[in-house]
Structure formats: structure tokens, C-alpha cells
C-alpha atoms as a PDB file:
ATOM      1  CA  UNK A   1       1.500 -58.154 244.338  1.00  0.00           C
ATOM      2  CA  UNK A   2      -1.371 -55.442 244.205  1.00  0.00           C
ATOM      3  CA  UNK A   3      -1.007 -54.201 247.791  1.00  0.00           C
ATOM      4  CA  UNK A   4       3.148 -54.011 246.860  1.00  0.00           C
ATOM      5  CA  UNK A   5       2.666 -51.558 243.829  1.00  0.00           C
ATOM      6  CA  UNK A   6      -0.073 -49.725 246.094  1.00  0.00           C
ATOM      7  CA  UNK A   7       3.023 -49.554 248.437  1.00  0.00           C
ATOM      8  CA  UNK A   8       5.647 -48.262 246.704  1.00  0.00           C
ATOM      9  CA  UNK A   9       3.694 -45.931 244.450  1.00  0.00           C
ATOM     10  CA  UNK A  10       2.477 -44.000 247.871  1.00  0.00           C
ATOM     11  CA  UNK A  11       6.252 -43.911 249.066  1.00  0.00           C
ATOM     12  CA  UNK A  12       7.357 -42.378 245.378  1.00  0.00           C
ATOM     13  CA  UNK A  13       4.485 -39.751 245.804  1.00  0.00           C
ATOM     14  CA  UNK A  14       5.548 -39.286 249.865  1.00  0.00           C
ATOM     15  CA  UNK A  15       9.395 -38.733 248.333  1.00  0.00           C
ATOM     16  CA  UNK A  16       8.261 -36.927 246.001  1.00  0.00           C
ATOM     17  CA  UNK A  17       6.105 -34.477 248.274  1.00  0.00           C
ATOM     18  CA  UNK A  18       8.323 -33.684 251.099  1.00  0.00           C
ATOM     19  CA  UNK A  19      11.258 -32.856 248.289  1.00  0.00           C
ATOM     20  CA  UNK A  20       8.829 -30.427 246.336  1.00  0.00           C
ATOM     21  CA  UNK A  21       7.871 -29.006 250.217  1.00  0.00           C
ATOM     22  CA  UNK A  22      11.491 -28.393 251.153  1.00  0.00           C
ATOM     23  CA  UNK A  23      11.918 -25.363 248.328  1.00  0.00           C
ATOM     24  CA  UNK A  24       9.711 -23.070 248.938  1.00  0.00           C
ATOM     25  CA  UNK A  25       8.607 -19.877 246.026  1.00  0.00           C
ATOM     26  CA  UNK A  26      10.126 -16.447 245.955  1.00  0.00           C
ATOM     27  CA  UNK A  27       6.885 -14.869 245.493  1.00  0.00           C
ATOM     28  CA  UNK A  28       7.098 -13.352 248.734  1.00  0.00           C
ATOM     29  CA  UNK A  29       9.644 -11.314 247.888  1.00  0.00           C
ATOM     30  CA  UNK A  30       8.647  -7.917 245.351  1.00  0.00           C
ATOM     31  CA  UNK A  31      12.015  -8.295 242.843  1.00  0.00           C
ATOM     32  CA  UNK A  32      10.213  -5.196 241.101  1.00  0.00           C
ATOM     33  CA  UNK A  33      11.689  -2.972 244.263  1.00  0.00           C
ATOM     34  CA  UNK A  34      15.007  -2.980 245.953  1.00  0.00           C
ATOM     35  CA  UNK A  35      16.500  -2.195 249.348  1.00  0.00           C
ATOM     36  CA  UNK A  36      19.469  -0.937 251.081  1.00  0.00           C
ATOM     37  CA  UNK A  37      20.356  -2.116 254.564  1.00  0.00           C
ATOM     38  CA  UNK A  38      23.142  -1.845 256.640  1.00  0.00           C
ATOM     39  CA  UNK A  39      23.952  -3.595 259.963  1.00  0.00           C
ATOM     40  CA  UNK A  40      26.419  -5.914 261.964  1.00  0.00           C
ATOM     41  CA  UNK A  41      26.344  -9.851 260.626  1.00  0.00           C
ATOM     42  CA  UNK A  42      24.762 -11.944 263.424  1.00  0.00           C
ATOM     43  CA  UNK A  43      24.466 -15.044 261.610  1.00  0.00           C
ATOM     44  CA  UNK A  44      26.233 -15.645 257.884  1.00  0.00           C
ATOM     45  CA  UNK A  45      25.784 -19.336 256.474  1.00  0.00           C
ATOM     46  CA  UNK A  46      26.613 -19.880 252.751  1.00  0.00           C
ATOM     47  CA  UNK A  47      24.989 -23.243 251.931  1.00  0.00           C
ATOM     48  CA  UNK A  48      22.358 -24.575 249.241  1.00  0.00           C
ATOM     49  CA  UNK A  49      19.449 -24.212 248.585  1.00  0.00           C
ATOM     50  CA  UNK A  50      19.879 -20.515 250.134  1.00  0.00           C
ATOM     51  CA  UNK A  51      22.180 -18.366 251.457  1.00  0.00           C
ATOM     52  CA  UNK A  52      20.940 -17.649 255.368  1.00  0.00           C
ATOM     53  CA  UNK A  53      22.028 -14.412 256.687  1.00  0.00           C
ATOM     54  CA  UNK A  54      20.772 -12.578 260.232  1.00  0.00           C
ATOM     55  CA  UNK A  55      21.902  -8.453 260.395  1.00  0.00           C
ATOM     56  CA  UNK A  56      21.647  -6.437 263.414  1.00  0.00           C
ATOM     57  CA  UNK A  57      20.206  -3.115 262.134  1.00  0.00           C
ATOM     58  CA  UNK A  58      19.987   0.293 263.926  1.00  0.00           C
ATOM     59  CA  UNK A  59      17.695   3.017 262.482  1.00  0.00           C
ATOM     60  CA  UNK A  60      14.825   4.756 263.215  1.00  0.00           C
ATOM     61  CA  UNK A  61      12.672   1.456 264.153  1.00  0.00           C
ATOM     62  CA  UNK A  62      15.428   0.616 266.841  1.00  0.00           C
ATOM     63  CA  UNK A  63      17.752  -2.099 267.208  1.00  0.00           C
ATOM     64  CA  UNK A  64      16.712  -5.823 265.864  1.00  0.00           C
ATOM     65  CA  UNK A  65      18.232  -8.570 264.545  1.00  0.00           C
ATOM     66  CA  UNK A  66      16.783  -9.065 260.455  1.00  0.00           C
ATOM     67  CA  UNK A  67      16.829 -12.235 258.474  1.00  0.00           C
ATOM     68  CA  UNK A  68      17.447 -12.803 255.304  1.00  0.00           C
ATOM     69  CA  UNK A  69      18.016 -15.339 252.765  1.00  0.00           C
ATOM     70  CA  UNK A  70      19.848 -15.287 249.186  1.00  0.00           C
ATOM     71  CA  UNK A  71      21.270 -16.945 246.367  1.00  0.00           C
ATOM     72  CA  UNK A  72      22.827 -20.670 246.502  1.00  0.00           C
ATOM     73  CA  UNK A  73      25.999 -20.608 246.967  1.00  0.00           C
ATOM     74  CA  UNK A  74      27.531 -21.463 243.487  1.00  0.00           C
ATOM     75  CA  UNK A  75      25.110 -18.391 242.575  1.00  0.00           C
ATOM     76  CA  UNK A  76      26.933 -15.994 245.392  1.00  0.00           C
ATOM     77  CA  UNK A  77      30.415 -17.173 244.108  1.00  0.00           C
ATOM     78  CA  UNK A  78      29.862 -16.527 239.995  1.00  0.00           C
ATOM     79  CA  UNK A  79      28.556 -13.245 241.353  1.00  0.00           C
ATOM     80  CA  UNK A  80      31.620 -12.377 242.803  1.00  0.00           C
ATOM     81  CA  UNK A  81      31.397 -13.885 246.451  1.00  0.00           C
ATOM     82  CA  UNK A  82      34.560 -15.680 248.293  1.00  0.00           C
ATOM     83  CA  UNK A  83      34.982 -17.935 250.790  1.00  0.00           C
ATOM     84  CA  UNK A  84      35.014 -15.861 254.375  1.00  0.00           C
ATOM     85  CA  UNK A  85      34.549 -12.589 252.518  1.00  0.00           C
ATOM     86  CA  UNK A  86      31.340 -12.090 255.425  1.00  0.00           C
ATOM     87  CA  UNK A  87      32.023 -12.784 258.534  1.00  0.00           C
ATOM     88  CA  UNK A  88      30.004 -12.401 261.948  1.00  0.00           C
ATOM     89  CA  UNK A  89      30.932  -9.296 263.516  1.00  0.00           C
ATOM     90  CA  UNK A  90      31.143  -7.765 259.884  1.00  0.00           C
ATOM     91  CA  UNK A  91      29.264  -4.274 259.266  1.00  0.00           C
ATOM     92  CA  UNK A  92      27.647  -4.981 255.418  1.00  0.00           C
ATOM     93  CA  UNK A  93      25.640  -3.470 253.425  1.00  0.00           C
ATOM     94  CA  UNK A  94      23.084  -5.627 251.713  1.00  0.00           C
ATOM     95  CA  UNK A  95      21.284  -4.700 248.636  1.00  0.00           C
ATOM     96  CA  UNK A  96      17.434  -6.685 249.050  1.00  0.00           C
ATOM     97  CA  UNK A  97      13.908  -7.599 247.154  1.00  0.00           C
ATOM     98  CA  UNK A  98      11.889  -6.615 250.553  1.00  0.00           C
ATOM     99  CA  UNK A  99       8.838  -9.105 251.529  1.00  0.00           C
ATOM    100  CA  UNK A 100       5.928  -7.961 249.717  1.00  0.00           C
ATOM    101  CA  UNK A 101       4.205  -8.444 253.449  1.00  0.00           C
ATOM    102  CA  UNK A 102       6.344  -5.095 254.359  1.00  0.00           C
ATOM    103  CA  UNK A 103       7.667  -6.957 257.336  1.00  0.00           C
ATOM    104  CA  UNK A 104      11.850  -6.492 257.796  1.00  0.00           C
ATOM    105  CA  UNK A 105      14.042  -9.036 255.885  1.00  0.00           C
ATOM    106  CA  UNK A 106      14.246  -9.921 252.267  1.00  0.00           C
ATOM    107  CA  UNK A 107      15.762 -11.671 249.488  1.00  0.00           C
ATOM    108  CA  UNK A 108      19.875 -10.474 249.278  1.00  0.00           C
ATOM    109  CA  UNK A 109      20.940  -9.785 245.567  1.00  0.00           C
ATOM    110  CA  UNK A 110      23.884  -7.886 246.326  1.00  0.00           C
ATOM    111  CA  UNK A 111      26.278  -6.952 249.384  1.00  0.00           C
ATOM    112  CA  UNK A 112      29.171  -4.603 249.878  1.00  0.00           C
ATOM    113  CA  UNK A 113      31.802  -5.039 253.050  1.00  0.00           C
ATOM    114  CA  UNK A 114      32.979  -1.881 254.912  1.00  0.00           C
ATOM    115  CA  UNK A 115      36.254  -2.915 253.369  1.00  0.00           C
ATOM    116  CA  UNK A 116      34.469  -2.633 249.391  1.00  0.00           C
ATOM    117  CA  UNK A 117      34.625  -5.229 248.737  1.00  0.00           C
ATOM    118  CA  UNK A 118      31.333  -6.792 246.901  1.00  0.00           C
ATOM    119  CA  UNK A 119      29.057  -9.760 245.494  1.00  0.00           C
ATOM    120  CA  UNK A 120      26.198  -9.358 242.987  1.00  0.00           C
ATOM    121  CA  UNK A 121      24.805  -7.517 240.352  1.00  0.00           C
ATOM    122  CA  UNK A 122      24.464  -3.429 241.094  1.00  0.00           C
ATOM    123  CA  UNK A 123      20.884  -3.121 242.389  1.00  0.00           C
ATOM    124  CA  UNK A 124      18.244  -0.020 241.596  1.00  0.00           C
ATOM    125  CA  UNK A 125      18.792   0.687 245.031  1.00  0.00           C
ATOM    126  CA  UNK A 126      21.931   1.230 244.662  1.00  0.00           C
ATOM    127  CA  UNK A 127      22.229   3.316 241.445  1.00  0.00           C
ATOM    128  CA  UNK A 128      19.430   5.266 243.524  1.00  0.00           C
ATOM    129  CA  UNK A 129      21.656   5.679 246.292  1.00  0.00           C
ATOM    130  CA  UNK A 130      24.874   7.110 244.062  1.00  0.00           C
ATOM    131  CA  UNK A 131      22.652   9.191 242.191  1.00  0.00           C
ATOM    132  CA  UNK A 132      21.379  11.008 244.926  1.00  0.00           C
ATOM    133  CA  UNK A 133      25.010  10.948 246.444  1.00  0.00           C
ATOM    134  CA  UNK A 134      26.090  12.565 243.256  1.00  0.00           C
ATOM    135  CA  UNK A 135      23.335  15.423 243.267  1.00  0.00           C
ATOM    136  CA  UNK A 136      24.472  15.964 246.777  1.00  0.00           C
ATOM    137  CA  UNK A 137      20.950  14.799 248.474  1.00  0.00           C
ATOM    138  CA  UNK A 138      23.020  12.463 251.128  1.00  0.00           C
END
């Protein structure tokens, strides 16, 4: 009877661990900063526990394909999101908490399609972005 409780109370803590290991922290991500990114959708998969989402991006670094992950998505659709509204082969803007490693990808808050159409809360990038739009620095 010993060596049975022994036995299941390892399997609860086993359970137990590999759930806690499957969600990982947002700490890498700096939520105090925000960035805009535009490129082609590669990859866009809305699913729990995070949205998955692969841009190809063009700028001054080149051409590369940038990951990035997001809300859930009951999250996505409260803020606004829609079944199909991203599609691969889409050009997007996504609005990001960047990696506090300063490597590419991030953590999506917000997204606009070339069509306006839009999930998420405005981000400081954003406002940024207007503002200097409005001043007529763009």
C-alpha cells in the first residue's frame, strides 16, 4: 500500500510538472516598449495557449522570415479579431513588445491588414507613428 501512494503521488507531481512546463513566462518580452513591423504572413495559426504568427520582413537588415507569438485566441477575438481576417500571403502590420534579448520577433498586441482592418488595443508605437505622420516627419 506504501509503494502505491509513493506511486501515484510521483505521477500527480510528473502531471503536474510537464503542465506547468508547457506555458512558458512573458518576461522575455519588454511590454514597457512597442514595435511596428510590417511584412507578408508566412505562417498565421490562431490557437490556445498563443497565437503563432511567422512575417516575412524587408528593411534595412534584409529579407527574413520573423516569428512571433500573441494573445489566445478568445483574447484576439474580444479584441476585435475574426475568423480568416489574416491570411498567408497577407501584407500586415503588427504592433509588438520586442524580446528584451533585441533579437527579431516579439509578443503581437495589435495588427492592422492592408485592407484596415484591425485587432487590439492602439499601441505607443502606434500613436508614435501618427504623431509623427501628423507633424509631417514620415
Amino acid at each position: 500500500m506504501k509503494r502505491f501512494r509513493i506511486l501515484a503521488i510521483a505521477a500527480m507531481l510528473g502531471a503536474a510538472g510537464s503542465t506547468l512546463s508547457a506555458h512558458h513566462s512573458a518576461a522575455q518580452f519588454d511590454f514597457s516598449k512597442a514595435v511596428a513591423i510590417t511584412g507578408v504572413v508566412v505562417k498565421f495559426i490562431a490557437i490556445n495557449p498563443h497565437m503563432q504568427l511567422v512575417l516575412r520582413v524587408t528593411d534595412a537588415k534584409g529579407t527574413r522570415d520573423i516569428e512571433f507569438e500573441g494573445h489566445s485566441t478568445n483574447n484576439m477575438y474580444r479584441a476585435g479579431y475574426r475568423d480568416k481576417m489574416i491570411k498567408t500571403g497577407d501584407r500586415i502590420t503588427v504592433y509588438a513588445a520586442p524580446l528584451r534579448s533585441g533579437a527579431d520577433g516579439g509578443y503581437v498586441t495589435a495588427a492592422t491588414t492592408a485592407s484596415g482592418k484591425r485587432f487590439g488595443p492602439r499601441s505607443t508605437a502606434e500613436a508614435a507613428a501618427e504623431r509623427e505622420k501628423a507633424e509631417g516627419k514620415q
